[in-house]
Protein backbone atom coordinates (compact mmCIF):
# COMPACT_ATOMS: atom_id res chain seq x y z
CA UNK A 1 12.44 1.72 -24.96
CA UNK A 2 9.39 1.17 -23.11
CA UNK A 3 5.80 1.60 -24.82
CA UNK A 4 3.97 4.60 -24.09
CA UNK A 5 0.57 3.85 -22.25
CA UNK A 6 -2.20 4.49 -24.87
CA UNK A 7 -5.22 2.80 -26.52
CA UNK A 8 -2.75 0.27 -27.88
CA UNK A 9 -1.26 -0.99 -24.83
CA UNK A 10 -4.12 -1.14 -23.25
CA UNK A 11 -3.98 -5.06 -22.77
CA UNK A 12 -0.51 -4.62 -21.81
CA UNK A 13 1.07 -4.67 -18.60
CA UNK A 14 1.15 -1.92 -16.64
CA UNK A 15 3.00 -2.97 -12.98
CA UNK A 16 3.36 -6.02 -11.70
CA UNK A 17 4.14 -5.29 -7.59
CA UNK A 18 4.82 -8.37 -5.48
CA UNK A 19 4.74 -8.64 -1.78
CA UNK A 20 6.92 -11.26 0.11
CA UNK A 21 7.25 -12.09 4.09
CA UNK A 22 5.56 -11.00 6.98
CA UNK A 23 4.82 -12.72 9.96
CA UNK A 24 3.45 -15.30 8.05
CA UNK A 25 5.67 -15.70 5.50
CA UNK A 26 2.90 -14.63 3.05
CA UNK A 27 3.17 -13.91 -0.71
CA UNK A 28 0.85 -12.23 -3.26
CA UNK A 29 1.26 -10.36 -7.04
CA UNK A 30 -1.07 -7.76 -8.19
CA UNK A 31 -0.57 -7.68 -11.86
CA UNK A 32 -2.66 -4.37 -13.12
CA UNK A 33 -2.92 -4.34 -17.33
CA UNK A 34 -3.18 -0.50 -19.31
CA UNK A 35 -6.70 -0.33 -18.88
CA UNK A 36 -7.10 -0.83 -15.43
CA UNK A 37 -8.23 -3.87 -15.15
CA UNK A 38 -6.07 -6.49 -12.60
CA UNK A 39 -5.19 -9.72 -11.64
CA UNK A 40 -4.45 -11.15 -8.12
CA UNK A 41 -2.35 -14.10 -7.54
CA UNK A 42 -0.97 -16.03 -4.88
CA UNK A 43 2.03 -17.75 -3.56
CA UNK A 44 2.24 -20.90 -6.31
CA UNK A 45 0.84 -17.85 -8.79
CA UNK A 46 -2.92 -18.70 -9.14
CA UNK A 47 -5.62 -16.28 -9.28
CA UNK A 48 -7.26 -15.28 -6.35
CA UNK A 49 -9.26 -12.51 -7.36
CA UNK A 50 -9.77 -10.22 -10.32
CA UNK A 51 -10.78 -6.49 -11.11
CA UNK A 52 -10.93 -3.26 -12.43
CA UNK A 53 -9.28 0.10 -11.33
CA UNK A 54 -12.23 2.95 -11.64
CA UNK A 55 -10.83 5.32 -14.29
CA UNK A 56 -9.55 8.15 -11.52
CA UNK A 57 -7.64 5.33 -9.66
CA UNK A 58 -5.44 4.19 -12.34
CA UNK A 59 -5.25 7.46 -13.55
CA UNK A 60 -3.58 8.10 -10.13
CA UNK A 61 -1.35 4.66 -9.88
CA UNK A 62 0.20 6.42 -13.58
CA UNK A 63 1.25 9.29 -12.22
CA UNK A 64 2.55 7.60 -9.13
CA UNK A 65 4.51 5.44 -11.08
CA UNK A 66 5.80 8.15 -13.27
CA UNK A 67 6.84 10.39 -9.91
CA UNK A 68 8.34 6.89 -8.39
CA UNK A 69 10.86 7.17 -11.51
CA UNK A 70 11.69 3.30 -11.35
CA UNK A 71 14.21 3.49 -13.96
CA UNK A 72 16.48 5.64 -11.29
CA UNK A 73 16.08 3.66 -8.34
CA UNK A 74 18.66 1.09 -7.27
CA UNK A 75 17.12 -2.50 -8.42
CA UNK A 76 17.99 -3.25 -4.75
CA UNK A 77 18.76 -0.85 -2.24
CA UNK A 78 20.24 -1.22 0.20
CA UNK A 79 21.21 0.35 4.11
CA UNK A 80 17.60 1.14 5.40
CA UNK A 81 16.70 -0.21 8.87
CA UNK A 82 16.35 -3.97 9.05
CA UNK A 83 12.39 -5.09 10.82
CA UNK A 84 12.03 -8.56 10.83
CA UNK A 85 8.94 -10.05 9.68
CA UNK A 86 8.63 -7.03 7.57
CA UNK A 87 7.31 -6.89 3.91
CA UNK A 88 9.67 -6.48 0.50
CA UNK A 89 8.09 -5.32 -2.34
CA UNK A 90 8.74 -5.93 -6.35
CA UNK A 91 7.81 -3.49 -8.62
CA UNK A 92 7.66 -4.32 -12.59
CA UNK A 93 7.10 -0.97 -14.52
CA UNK A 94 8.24 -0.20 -17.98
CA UNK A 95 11.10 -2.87 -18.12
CA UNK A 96 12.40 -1.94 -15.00
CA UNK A 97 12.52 -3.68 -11.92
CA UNK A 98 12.98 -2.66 -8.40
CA UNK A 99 13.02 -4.17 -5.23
CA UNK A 100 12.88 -2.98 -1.51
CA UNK A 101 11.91 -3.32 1.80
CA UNK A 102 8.41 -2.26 3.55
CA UNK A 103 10.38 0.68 5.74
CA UNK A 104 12.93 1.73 2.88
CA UNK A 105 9.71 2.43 0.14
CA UNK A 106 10.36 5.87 -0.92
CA UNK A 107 6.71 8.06 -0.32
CA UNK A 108 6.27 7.55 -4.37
CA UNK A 109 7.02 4.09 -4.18
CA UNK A 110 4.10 4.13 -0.98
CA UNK A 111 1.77 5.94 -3.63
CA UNK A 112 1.74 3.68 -6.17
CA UNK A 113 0.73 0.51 -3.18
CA UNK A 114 -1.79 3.16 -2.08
CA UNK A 115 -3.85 2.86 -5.54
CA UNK A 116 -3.16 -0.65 -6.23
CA UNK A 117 -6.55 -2.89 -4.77
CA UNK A 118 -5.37 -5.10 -1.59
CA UNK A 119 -2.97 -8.13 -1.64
CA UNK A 120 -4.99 -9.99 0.26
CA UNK A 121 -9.04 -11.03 -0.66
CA UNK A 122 -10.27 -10.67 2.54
CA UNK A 123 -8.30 -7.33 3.26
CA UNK A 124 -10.81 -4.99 4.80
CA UNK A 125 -10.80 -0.92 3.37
C-alpha cells in the first residue's frame, strides 16, 4: 500500500514522468519529491536542472494525480491514433506505473504535465 503524502514523506518520491521521442528522438525525467522540490535529468540520466514547485503548484500536480487515478489505467494502452515522431510519456505515482502516448493522455493525465516545470532547460513559458 502506497504511503500517504505527509510531513514524513516529504523526501519521498512523488512522480517520476518521463518523456521519450519526438522528432529528435529526445529524452528527459522530471523526478518531483513530497515537498515539491524536483529533479531534471536527461537521456544517460544526469541532472540538468533542479527546483522547487511553489506550494499552490504541487498542491495542484496532487490533486491531478489523484483525479488521473493511475492505479486504474492500463500500464499500456493501447488503440489511440498512431503520430509519428510523437511523444510517450511514463508516469511513476504511488507504485504504479503507466505508460502512453502524447495523443492518447487522458485530460488528467494532461493535468498533471501541465504542473510539472518543463522537460527541457531552455523551454520557454
Amino acid at each position: 500500500m502506497p504511503v500517504s503524502p505527509g510531513p514524513s514523506s516529504a523526501l519521498e518520491r512523488l512522480v517520476t514522468v518521463t518523456r521519450t521521442g519526438g522528432y529528435a528522438g529526445k529524452a528527459a525525467t522530471l523526478a518531483v519529491k513530497g515537498d515539491g522540490s524536483w529533479t531534471r535529468l536527461d537521456r544517460q540520466l544526469n541532472p540538468a536542472g533542479t527546483g522547487k514547485l511553489p506550494a499552490d503548484r504541487e498542491a495542484k500536480l496532487r490533486t491531478a494525480l489523484a483525479r488521473a487515478d493511475l492505479p486504474h489505467l492500463p500500464r499500456f494502452p493501447t488503440g489511440g491514433p498512431a503520430v509519428f515522431d510523437g511523444f510517450v510519456y511514463t508516469f511513476v505515482h504511488g507504485g504504479h506505473e503507466v505508460t502512453m502516448a502524447q495523443e492518447s493522455l487522458t485530460p488528467a493525465l494532461r493535468a498533471v504535465l501541465a504542473e510539472l516545470p518543463p522537460f527541457e532547460a531552455d523551454a520557454s513559458p
